[in-house]
PDB file of N, CA and C in Angstrom:
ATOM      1  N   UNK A   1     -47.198 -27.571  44.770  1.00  0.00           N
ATOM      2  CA  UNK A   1     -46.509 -28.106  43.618  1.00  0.00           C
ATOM      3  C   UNK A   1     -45.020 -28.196  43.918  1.00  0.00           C
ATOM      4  N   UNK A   2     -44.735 -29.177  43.881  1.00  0.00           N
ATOM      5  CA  UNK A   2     -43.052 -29.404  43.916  1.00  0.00           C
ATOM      6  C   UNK A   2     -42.203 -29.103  42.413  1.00  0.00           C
ATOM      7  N   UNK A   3     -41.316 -28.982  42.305  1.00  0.00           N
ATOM      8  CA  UNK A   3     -40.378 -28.249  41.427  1.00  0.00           C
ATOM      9  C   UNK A   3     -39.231 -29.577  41.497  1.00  0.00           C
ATOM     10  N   UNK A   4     -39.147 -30.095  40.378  1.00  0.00           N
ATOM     11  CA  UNK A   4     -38.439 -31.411  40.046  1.00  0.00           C
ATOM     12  C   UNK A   4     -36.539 -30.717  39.522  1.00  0.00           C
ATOM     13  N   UNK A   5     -36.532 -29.572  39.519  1.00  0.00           N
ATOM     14  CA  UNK A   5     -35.128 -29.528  38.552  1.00  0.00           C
ATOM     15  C   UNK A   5     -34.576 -28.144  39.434  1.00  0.00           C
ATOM     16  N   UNK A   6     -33.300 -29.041  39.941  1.00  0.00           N
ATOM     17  CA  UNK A   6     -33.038 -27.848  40.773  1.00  0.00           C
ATOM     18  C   UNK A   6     -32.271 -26.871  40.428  1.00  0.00           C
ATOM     19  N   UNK A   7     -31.700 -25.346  41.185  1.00  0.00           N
ATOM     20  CA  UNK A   7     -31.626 -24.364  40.443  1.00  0.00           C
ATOM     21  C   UNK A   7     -29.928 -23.721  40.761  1.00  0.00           C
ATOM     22  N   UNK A   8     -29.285 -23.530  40.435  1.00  0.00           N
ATOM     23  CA  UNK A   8     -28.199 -22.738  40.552  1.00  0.00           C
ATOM     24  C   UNK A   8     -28.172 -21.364  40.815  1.00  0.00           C
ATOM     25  N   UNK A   9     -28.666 -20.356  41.640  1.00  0.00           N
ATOM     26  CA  UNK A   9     -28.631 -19.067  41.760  1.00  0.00           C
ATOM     27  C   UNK A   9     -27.304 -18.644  41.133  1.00  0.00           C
ATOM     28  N   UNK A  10     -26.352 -18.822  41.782  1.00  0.00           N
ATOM     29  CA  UNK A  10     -24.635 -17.958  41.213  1.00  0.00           C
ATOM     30  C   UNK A  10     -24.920 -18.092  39.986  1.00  0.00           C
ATOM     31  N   UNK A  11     -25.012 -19.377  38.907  1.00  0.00           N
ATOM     32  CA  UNK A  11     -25.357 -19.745  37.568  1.00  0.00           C
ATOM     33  C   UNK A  11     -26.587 -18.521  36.552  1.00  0.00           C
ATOM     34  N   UNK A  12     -27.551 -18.891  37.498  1.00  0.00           N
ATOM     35  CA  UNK A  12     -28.952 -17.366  37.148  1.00  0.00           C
ATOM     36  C   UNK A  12     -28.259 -16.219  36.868  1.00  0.00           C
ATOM     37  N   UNK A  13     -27.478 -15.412  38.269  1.00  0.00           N
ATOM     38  CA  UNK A  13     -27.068 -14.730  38.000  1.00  0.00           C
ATOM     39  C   UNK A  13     -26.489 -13.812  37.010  1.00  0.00           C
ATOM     40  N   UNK A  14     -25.422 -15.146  36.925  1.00  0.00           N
ATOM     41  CA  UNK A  14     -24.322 -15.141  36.014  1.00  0.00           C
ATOM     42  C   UNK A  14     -25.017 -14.487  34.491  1.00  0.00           C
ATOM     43  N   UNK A  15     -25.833 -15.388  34.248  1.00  0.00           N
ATOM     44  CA  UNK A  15     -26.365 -15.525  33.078  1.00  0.00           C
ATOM     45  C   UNK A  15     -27.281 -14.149  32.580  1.00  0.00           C
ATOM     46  N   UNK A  16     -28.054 -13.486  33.737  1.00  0.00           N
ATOM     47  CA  UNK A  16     -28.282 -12.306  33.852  1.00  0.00           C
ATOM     48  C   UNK A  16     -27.318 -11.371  33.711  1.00  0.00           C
ATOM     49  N   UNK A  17     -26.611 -11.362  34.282  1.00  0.00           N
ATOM     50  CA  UNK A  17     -25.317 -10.270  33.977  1.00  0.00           C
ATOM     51  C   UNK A  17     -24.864 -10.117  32.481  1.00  0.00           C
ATOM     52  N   UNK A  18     -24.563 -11.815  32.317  1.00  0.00           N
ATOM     53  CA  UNK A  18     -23.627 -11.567  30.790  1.00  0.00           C
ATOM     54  C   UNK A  18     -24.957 -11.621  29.941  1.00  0.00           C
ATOM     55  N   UNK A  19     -26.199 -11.803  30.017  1.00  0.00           N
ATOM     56  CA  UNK A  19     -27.294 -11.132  28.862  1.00  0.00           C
ATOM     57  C   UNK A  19     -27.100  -9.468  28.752  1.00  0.00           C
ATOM     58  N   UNK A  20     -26.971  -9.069  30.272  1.00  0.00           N
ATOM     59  CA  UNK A  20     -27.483  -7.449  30.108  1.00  0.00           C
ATOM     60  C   UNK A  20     -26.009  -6.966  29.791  1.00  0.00           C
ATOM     61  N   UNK A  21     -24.894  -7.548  29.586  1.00  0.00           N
ATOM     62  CA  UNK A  21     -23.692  -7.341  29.314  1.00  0.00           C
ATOM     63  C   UNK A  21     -23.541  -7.299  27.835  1.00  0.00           C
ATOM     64  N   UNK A  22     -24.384  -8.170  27.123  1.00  0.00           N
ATOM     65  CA  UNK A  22     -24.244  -8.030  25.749  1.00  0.00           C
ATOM     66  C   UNK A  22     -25.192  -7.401  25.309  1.00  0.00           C
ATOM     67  N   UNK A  23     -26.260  -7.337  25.979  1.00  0.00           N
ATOM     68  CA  UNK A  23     -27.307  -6.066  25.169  1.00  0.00           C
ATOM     69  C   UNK A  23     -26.729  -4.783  25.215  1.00  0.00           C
ATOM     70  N   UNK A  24     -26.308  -4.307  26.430  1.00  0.00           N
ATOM     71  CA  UNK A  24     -25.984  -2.965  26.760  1.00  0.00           C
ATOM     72  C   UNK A  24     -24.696  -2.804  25.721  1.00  0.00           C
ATOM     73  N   UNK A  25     -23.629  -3.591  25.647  1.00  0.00           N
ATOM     74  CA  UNK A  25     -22.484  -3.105  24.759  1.00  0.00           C
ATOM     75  C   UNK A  25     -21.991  -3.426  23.395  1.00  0.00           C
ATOM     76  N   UNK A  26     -22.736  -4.842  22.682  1.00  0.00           N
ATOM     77  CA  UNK A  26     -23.166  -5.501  21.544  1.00  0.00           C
ATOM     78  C   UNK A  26     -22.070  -6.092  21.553  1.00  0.00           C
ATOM     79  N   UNK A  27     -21.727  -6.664  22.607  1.00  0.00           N
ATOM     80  CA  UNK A  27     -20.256  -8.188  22.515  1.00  0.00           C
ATOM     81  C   UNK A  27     -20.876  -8.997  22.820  1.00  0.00           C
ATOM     82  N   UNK A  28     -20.154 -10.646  22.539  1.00  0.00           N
ATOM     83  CA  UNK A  28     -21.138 -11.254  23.077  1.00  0.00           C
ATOM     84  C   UNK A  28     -20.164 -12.213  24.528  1.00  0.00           C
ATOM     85  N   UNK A  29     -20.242 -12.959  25.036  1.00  0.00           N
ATOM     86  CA  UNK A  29     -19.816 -13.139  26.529  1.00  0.00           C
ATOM     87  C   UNK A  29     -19.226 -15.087  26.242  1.00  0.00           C
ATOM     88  N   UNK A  30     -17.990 -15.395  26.454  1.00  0.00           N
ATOM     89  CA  UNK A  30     -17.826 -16.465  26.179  1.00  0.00           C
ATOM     90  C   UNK A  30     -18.591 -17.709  27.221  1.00  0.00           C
ATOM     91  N   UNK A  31     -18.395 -19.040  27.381  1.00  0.00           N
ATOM     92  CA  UNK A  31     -18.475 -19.515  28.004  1.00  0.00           C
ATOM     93  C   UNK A  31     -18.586 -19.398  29.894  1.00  0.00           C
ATOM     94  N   UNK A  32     -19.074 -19.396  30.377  1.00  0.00           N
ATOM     95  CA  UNK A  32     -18.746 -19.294  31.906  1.00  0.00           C
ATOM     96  C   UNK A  32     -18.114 -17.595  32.181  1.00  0.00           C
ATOM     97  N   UNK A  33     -18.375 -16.880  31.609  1.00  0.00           N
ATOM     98  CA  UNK A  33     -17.480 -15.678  31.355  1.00  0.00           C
ATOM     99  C   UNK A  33     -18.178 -14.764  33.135  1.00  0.00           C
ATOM    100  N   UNK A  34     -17.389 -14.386  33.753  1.00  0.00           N
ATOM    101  CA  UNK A  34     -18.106 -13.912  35.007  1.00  0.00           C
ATOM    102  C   UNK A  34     -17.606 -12.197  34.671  1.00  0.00           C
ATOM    103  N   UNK A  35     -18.162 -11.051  35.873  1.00  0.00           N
ATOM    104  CA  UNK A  35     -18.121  -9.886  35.878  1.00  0.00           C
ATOM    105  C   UNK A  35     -16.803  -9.356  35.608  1.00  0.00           C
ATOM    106  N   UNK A  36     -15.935  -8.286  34.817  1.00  0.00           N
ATOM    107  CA  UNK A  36     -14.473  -8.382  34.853  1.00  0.00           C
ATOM    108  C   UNK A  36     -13.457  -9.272  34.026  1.00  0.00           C
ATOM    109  N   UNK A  37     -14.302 -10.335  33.256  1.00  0.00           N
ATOM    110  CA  UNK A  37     -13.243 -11.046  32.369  1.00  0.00           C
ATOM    111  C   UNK A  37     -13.506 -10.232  31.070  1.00  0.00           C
ATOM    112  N   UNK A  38     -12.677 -10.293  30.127  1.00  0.00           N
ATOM    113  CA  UNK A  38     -12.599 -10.338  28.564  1.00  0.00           C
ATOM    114  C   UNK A  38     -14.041 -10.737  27.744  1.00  0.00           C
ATOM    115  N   UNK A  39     -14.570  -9.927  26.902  1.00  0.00           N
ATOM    116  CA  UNK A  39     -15.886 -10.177  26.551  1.00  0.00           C
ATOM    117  C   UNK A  39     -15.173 -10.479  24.731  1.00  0.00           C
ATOM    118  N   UNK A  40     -16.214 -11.168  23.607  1.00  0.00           N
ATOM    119  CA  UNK A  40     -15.743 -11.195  22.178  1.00  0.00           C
ATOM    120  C   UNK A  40     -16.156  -9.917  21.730  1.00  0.00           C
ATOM    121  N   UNK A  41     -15.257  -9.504  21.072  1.00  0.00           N
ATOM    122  CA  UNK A  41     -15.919  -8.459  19.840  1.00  0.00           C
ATOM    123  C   UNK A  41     -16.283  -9.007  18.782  1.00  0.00           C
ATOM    124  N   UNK A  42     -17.527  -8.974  18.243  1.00  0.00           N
ATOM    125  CA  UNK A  42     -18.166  -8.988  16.882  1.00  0.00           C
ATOM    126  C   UNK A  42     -17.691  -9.014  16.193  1.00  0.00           C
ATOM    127  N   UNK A  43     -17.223 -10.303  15.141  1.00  0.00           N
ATOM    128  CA  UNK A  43     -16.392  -9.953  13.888  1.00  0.00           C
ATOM    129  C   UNK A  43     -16.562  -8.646  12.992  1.00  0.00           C
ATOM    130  N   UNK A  44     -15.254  -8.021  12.304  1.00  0.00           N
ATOM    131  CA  UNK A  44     -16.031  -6.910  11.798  1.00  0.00           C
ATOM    132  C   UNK A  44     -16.167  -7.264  10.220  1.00  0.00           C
ATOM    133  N   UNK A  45     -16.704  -6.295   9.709  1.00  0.00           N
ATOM    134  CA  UNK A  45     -17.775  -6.331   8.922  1.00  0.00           C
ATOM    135  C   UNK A  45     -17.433  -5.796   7.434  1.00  0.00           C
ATOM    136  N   UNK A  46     -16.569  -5.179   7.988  1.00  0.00           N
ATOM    137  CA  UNK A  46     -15.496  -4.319   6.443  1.00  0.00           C
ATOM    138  C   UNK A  46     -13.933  -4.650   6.756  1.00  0.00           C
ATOM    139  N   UNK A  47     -13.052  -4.368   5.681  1.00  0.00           N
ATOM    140  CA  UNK A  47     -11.964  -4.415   6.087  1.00  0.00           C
ATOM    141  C   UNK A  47     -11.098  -3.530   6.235  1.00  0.00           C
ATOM    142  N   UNK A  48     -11.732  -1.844   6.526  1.00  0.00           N
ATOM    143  CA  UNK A  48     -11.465  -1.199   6.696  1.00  0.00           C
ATOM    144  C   UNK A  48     -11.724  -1.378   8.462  1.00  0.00           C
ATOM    145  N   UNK A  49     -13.005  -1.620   8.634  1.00  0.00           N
ATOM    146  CA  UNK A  49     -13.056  -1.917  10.238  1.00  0.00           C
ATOM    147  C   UNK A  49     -12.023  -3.028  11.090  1.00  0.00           C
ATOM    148  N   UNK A  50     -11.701  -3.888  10.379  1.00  0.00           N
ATOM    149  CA  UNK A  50     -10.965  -5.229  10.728  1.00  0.00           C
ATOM    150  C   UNK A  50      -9.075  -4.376  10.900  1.00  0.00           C
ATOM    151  N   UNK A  51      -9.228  -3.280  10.311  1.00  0.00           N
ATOM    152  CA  UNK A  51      -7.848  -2.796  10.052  1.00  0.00           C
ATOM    153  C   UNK A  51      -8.043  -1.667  11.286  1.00  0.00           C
ATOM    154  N   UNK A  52      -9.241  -1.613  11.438  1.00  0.00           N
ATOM    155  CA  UNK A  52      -9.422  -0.312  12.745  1.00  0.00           C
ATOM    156  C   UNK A  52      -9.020  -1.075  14.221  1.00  0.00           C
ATOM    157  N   UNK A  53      -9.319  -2.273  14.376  1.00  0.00           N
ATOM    158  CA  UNK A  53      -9.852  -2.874  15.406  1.00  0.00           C
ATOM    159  C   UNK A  53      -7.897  -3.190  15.416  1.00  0.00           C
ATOM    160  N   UNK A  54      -7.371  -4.149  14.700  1.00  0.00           N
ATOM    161  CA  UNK A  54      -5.985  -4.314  14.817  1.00  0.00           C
ATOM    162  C   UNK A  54      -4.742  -3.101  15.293  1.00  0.00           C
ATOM    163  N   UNK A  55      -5.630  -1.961  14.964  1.00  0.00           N
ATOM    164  CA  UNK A  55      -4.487  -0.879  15.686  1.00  0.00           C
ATOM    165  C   UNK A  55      -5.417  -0.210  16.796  1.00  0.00           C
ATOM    166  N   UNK A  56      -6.254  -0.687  17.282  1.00  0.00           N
ATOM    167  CA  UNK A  56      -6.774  -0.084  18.801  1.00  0.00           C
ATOM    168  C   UNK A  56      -6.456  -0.734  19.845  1.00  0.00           C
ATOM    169  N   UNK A  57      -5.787  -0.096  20.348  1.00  0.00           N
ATOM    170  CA  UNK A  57      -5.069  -0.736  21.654  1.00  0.00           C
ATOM    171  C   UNK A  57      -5.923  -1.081  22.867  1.00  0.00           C
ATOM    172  N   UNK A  58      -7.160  -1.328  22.720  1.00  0.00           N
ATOM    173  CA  UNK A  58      -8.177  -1.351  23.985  1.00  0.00           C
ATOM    174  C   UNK A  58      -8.585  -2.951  23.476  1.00  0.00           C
ATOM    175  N   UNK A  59      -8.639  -3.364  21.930  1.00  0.00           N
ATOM    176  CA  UNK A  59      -8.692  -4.649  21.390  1.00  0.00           C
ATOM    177  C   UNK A  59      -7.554  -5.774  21.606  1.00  0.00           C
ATOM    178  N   UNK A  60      -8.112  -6.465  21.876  1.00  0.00           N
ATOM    179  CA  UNK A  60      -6.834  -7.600  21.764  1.00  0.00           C
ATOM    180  C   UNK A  60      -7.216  -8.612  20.534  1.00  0.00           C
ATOM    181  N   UNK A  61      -6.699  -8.513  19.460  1.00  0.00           N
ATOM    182  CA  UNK A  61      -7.484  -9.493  18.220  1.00  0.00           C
ATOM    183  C   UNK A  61      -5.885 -10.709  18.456  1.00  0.00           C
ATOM    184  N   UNK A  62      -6.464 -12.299  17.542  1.00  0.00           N
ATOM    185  CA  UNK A  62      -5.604 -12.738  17.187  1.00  0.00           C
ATOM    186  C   UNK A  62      -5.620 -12.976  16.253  1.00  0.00           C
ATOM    187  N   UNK A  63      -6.393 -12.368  15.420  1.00  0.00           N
ATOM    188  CA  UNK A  63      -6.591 -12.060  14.212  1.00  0.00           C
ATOM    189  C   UNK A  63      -7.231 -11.610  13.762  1.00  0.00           C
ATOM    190  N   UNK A  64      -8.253 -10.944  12.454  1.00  0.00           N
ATOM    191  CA  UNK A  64      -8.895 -10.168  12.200  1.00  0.00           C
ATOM    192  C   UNK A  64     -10.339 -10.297  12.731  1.00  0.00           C
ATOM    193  N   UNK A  65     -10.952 -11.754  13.210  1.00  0.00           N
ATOM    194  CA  UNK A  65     -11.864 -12.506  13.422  1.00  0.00           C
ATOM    195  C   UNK A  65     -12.177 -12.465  14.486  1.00  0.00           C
ATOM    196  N   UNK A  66     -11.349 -12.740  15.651  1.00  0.00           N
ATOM    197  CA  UNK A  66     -11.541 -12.904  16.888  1.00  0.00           C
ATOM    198  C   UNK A  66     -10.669 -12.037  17.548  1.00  0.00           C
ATOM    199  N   UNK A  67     -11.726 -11.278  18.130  1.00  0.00           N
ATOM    200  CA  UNK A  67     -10.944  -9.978  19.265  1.00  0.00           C
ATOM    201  C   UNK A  67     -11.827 -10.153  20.459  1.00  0.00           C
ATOM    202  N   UNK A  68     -10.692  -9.633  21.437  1.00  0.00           N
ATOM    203  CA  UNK A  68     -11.583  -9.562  22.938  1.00  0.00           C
ATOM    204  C   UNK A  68     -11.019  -8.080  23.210  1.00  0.00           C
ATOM    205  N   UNK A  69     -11.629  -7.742  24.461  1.00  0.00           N
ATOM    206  CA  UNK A  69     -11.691  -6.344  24.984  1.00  0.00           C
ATOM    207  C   UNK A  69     -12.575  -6.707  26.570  1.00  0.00           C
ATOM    208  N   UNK A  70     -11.621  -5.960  27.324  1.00  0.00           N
ATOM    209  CA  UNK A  70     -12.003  -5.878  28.954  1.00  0.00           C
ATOM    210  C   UNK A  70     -13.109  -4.564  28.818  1.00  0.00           C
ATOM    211  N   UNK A  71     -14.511  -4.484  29.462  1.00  0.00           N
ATOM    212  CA  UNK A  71     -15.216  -3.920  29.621  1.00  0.00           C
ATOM    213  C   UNK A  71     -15.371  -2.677  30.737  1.00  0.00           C
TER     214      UNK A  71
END
């Protein structure tokens, strides 16, 4: 049987990594995002949390909505 659609290994990879990257830490992984970049944090959920996340210095928000954080 021949196989009509060909395959990207680095791409597979990739995609493996940033799945087991967001299961294991509950962020989720932007676009093209490889091992070592900036992952999203989960909008939060209260605004007591949204006020937690703005003074933790391990977050980088640009606003209450969208935060990243190096893993």
């Amino acid at each position: 049987m021949i196989v009509s659609t060909g395959r990207n290994m680095q791409e597979i990879l990739r995609l493996v990594k940033a799945l087991q990257a967001t299961d294991e830490h509950n962020i989720a992984t932007p676009a093209n995002w490889q091992e070592g970049d900036k992952v999203l944090v989960p909008p939060a959920t209260t605004d007591e949390l949204a006020n937690e996340r703005m003074n933790d210095d391990s977050i980088e928000c640009i606003d209450w909505y969208y935060c990243t954080k190096k893993l």
